[in-house]
N, C-alpha and C. Protein backbone atom coordinates (compact mmCIF):
# COMPACT_ATOMS: atom_id res chain seq x y z
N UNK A 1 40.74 113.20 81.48
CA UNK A 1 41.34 111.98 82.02
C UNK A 1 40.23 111.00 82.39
N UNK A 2 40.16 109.47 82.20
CA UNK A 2 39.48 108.92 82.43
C UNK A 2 39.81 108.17 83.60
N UNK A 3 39.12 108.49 84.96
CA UNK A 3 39.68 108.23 86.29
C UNK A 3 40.09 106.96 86.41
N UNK A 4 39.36 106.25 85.70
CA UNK A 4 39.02 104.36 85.85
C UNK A 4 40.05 103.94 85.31
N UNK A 5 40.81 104.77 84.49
CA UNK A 5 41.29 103.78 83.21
C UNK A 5 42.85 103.40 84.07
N UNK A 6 43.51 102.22 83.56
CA UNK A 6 44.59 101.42 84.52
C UNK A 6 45.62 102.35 84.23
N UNK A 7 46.50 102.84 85.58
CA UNK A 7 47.80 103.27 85.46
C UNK A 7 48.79 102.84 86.02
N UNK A 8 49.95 102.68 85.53
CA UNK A 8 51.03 102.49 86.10
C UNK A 8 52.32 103.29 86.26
N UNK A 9 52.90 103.19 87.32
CA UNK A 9 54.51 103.89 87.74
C UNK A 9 55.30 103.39 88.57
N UNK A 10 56.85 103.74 88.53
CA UNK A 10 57.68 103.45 89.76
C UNK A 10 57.16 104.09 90.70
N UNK A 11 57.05 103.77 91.79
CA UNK A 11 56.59 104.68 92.79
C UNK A 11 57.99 105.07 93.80
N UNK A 12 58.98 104.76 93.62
CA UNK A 12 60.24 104.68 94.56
C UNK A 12 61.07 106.01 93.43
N UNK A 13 61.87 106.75 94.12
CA UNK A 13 62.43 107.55 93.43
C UNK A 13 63.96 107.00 92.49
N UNK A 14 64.42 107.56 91.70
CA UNK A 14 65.07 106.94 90.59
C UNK A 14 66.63 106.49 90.84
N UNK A 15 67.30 105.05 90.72
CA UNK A 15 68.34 105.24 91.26
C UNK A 15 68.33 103.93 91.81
N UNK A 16 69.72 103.19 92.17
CA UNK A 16 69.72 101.65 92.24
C UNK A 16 69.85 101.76 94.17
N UNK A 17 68.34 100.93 94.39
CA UNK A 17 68.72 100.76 95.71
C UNK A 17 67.81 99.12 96.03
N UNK A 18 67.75 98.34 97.44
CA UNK A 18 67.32 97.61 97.93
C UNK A 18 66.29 96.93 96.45
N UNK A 19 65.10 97.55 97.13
CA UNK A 19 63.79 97.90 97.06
C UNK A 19 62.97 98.57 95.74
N UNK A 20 62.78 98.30 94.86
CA UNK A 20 61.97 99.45 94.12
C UNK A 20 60.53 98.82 94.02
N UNK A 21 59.81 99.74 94.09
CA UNK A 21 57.82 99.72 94.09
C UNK A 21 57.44 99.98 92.83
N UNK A 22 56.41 99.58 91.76
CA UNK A 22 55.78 99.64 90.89
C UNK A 22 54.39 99.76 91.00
N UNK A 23 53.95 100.57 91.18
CA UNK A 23 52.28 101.00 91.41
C UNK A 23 51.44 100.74 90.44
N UNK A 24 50.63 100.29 90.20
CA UNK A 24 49.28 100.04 89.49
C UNK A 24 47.80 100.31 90.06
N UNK A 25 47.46 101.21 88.96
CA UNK A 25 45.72 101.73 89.50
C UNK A 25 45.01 101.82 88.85
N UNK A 26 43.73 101.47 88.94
CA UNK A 26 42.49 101.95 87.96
C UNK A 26 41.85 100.47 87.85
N UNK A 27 40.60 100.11 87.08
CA UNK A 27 39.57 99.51 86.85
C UNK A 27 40.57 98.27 86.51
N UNK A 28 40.17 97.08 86.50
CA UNK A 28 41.00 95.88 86.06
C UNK A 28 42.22 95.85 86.62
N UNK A 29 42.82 96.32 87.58
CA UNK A 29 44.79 96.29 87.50
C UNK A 29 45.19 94.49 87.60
N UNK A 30 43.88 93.86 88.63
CA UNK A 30 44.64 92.99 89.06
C UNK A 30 44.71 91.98 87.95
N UNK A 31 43.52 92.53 86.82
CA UNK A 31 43.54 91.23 85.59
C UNK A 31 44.61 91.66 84.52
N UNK A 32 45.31 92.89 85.04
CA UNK A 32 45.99 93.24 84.01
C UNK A 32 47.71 92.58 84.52
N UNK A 33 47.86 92.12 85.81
CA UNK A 33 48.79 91.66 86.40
C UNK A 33 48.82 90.06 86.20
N UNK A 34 47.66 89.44 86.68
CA UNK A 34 47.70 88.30 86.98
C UNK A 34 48.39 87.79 85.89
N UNK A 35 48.16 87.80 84.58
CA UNK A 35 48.48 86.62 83.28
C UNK A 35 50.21 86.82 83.94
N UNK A 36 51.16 87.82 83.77
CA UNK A 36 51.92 87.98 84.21
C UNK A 36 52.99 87.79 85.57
N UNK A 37 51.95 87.15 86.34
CA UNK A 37 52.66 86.70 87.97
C UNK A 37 52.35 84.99 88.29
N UNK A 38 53.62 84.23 88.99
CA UNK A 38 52.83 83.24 89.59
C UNK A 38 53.14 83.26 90.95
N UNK A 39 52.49 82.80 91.83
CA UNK A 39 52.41 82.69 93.15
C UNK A 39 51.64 81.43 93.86
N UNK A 40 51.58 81.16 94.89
CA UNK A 40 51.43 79.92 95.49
C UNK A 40 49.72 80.70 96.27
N UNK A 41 48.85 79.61 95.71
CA UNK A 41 47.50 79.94 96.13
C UNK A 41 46.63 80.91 95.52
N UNK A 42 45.47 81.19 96.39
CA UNK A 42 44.47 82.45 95.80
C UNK A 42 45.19 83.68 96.18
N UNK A 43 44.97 85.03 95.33
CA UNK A 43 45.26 86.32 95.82
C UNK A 43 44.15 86.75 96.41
N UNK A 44 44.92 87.04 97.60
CA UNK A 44 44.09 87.83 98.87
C UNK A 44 44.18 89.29 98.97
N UNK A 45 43.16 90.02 99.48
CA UNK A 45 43.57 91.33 99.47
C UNK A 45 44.42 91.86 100.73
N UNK A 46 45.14 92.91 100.67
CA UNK A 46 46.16 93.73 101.40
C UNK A 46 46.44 92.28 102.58
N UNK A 47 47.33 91.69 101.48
CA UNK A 47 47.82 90.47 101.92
C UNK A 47 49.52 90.48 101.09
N UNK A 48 50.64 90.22 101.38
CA UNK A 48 52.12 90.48 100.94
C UNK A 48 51.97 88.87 100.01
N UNK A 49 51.92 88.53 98.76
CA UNK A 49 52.15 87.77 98.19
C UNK A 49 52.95 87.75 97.96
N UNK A 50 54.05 86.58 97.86
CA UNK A 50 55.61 85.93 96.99
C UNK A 50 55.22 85.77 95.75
N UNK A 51 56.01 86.65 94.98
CA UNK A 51 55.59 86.35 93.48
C UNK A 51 56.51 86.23 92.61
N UNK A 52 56.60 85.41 91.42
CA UNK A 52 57.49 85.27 89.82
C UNK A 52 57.00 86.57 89.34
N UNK A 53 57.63 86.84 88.61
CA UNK A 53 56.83 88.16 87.59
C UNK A 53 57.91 87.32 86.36
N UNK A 54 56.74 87.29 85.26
CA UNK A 54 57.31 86.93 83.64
C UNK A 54 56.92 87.98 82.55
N UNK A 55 57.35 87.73 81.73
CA UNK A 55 57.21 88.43 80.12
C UNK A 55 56.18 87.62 79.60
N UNK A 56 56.11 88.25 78.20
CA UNK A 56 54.61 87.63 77.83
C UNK A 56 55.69 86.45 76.76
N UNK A 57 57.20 86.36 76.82
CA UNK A 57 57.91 85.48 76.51
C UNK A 57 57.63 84.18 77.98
N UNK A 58 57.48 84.47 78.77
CA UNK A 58 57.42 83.54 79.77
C UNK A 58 58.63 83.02 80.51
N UNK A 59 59.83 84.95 80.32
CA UNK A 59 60.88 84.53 80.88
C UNK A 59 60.64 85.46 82.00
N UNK A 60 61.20 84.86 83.09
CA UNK A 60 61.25 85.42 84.22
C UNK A 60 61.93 86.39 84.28
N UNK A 61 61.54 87.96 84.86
CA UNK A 61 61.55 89.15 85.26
C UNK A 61 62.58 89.43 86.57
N UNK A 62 61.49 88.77 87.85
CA UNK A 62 62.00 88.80 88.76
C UNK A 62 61.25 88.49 89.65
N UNK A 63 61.44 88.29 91.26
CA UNK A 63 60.89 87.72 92.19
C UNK A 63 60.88 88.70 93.22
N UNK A 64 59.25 88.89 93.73
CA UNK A 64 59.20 90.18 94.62
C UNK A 64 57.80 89.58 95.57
N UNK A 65 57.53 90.76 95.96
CA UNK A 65 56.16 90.81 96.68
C UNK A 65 55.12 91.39 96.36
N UNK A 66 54.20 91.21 96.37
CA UNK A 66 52.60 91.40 95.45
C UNK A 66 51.63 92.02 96.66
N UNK A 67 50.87 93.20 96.52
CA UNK A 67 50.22 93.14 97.17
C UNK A 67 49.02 93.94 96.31
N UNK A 68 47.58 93.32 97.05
CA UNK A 68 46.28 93.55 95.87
C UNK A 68 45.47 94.52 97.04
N UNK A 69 45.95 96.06 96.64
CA UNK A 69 44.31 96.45 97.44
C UNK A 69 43.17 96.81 96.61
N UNK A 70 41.85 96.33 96.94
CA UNK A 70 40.56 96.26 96.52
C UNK A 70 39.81 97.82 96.80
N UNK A 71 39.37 98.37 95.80
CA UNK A 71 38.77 99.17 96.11
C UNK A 71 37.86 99.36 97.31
N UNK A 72 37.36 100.40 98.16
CA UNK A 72 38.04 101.68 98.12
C UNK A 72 39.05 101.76 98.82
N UNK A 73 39.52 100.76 99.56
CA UNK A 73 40.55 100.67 100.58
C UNK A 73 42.04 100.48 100.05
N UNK A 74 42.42 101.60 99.48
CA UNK A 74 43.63 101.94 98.96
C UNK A 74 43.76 103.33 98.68
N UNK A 75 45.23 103.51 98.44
CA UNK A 75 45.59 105.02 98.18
C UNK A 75 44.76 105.67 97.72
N UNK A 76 44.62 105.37 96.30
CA UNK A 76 43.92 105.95 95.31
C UNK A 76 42.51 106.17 95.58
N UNK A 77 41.76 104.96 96.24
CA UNK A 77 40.86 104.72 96.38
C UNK A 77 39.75 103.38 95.51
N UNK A 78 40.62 103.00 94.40
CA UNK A 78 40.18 102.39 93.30
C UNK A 78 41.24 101.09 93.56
N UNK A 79 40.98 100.34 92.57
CA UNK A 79 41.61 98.67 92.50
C UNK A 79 43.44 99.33 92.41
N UNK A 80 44.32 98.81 93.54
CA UNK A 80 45.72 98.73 93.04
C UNK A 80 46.22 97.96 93.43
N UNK A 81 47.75 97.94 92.49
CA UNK A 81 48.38 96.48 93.07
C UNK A 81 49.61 97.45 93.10
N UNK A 82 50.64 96.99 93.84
CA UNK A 82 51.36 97.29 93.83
C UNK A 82 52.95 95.86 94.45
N UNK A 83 53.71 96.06 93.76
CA UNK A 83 55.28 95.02 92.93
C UNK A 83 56.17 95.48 93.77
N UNK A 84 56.70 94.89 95.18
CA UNK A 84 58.29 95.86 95.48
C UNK A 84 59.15 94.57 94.70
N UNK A 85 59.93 94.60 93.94
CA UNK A 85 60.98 93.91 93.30
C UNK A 85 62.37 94.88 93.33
N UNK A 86 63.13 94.02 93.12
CA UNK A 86 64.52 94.22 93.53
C UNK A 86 64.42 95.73 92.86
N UNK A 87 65.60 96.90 93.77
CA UNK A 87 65.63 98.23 92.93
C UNK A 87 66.46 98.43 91.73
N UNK A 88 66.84 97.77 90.84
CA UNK A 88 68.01 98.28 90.02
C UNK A 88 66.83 98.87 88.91
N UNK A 89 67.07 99.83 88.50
CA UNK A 89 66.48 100.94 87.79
C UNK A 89 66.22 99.68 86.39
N UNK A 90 66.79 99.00 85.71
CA UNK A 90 66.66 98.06 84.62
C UNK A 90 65.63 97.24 84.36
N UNK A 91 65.51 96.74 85.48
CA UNK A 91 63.95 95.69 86.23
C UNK A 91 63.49 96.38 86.37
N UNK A 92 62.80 97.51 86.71
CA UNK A 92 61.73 98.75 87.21
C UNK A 92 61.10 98.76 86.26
N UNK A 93 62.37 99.53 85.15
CA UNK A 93 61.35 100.03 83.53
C UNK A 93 61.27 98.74 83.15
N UNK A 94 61.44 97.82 82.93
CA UNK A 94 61.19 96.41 82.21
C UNK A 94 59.75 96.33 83.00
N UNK A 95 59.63 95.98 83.90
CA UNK A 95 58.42 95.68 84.49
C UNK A 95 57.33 96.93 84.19
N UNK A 96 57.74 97.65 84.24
CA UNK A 96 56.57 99.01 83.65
C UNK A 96 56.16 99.00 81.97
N UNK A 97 57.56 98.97 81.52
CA UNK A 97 57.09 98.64 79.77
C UNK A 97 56.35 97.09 79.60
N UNK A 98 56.18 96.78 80.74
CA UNK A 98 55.37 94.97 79.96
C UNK A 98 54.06 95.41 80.48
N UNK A 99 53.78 96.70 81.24
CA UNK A 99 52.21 96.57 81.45
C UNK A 99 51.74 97.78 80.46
N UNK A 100 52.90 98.89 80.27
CA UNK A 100 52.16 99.53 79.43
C UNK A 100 51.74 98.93 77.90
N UNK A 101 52.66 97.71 77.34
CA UNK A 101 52.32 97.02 76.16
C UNK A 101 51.03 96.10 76.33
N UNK A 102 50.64 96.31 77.57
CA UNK A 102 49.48 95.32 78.34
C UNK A 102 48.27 95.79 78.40
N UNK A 103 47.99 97.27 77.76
CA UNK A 103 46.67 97.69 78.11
C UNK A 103 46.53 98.53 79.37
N UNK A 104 47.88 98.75 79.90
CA UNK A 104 48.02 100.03 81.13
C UNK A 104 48.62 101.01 80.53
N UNK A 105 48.51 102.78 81.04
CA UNK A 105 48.87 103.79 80.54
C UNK A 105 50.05 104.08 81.27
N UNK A 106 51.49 104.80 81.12
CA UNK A 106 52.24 105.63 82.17
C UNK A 106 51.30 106.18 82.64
N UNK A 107 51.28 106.31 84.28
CA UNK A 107 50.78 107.65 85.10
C UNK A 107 51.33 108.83 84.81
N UNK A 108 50.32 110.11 85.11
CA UNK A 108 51.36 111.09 84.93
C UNK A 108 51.66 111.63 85.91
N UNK A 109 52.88 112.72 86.15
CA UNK A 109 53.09 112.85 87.78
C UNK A 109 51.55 113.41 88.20
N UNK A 110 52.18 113.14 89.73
CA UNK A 110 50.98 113.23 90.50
C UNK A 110 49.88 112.70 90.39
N UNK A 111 49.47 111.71 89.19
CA UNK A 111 48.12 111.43 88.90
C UNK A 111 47.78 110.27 90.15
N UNK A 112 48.60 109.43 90.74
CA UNK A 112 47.81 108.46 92.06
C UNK A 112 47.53 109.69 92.93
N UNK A 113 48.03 110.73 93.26
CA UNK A 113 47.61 111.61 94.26
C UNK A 113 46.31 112.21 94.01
N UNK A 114 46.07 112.70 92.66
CA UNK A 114 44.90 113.24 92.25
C UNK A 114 43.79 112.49 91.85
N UNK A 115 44.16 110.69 92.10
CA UNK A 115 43.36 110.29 92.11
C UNK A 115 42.60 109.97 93.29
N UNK A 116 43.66 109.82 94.73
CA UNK A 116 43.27 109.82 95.64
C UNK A 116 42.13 110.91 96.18
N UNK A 117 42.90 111.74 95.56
CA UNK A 117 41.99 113.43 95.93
C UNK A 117 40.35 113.82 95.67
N UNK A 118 40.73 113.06 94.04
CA UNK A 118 39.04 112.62 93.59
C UNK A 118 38.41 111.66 93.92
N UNK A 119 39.02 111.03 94.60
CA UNK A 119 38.07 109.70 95.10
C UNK A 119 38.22 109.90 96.92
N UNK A 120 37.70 111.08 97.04
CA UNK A 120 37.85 111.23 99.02
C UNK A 120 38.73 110.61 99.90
N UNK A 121 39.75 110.55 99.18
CA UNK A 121 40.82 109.41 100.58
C UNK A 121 41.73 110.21 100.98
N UNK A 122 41.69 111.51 99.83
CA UNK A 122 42.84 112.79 100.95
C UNK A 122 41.88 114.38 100.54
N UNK A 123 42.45 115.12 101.43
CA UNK A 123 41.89 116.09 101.22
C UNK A 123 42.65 117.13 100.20
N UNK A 124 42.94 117.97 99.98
CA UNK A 124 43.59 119.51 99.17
C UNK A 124 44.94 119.95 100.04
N UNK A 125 44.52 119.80 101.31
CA UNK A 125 45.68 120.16 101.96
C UNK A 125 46.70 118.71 101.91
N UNK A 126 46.04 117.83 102.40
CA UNK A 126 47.51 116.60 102.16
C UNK A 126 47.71 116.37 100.59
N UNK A 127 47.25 116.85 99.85
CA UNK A 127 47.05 116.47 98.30
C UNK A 127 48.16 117.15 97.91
N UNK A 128 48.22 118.81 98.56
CA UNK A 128 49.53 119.54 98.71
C UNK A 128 50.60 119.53 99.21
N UNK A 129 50.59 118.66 100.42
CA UNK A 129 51.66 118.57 100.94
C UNK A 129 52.46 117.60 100.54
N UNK A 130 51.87 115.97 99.51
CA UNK A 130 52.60 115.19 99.25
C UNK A 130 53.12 115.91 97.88
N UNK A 131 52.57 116.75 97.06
CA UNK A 131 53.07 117.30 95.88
C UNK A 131 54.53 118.55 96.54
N UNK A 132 54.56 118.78 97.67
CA UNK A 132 55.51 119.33 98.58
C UNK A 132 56.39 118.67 98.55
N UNK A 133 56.27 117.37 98.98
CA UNK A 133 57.27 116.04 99.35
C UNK A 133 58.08 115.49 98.16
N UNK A 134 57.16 115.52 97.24
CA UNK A 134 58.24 114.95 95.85
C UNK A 134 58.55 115.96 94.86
N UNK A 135 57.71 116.86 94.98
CA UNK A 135 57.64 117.23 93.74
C UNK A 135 59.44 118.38 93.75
């Protein structure tokens, strides 16, 4: 596995509610987002941005909140962004299939955890216990 390389997932479990999260991690995420979002001003880090999300048609997706954490100060430990946009399961995968056609990979399970794990931000024991929690 190449630790760096950009991943993406739902991060919310499957199923129409409020809220759904879209996680992004690895080397580049935020250049792999930006062409794709507009928002009012500069992106700041672990800052809640209002955002458009479009297609590479330039039709609008949907309208959510953006937030950019900068390495190492994130889950993972590496560059992520992470999308809460509306939950209906339809918009989720739409928004996930426009980054994997983008030069991002599906995550595989557990891989933000094990990336966290390899990059010192959790230890073996919480590494286990969140694979407890979902798995």
């Amino acid at each position: 596995m190449k630790q760096r390389e950009p991943i993406v997932a739902i991060a919310t479990p499957y199923g129409e509610s409020a809220i759904g999260v879209v996680r992004l991690s690895g080397l580049g995420v935020l250049e792999k987002v930006l062409p794709f979002v507009k928002t009012k001003g500069k992106i700041k880090k672990r800052y809640a941005h209002l955002v458009k999300l479009f297609d590479e048609r330039g039709e609008q997706i949907d309208e959510g909140i953006m937030i950019y954490y900068k390495a190492p100060k994130s889950y993972t430990g590496e560059d992520m962004v992470e999308l809460f946009l509306h939950g209906n399961p339809l918009i989720l995968k739409r928004v996930v299939e426009l980054f994997l056609n983008n030069g991002v990979r599906m995550a595989q399970r557990g891989e933000f955890t094990k990336r966290a794990f390899l990059n010192g931000k959790i230890d073996l024991l919480q590494a286990e216990a969140v694979g407890d929690l979902i798995g």
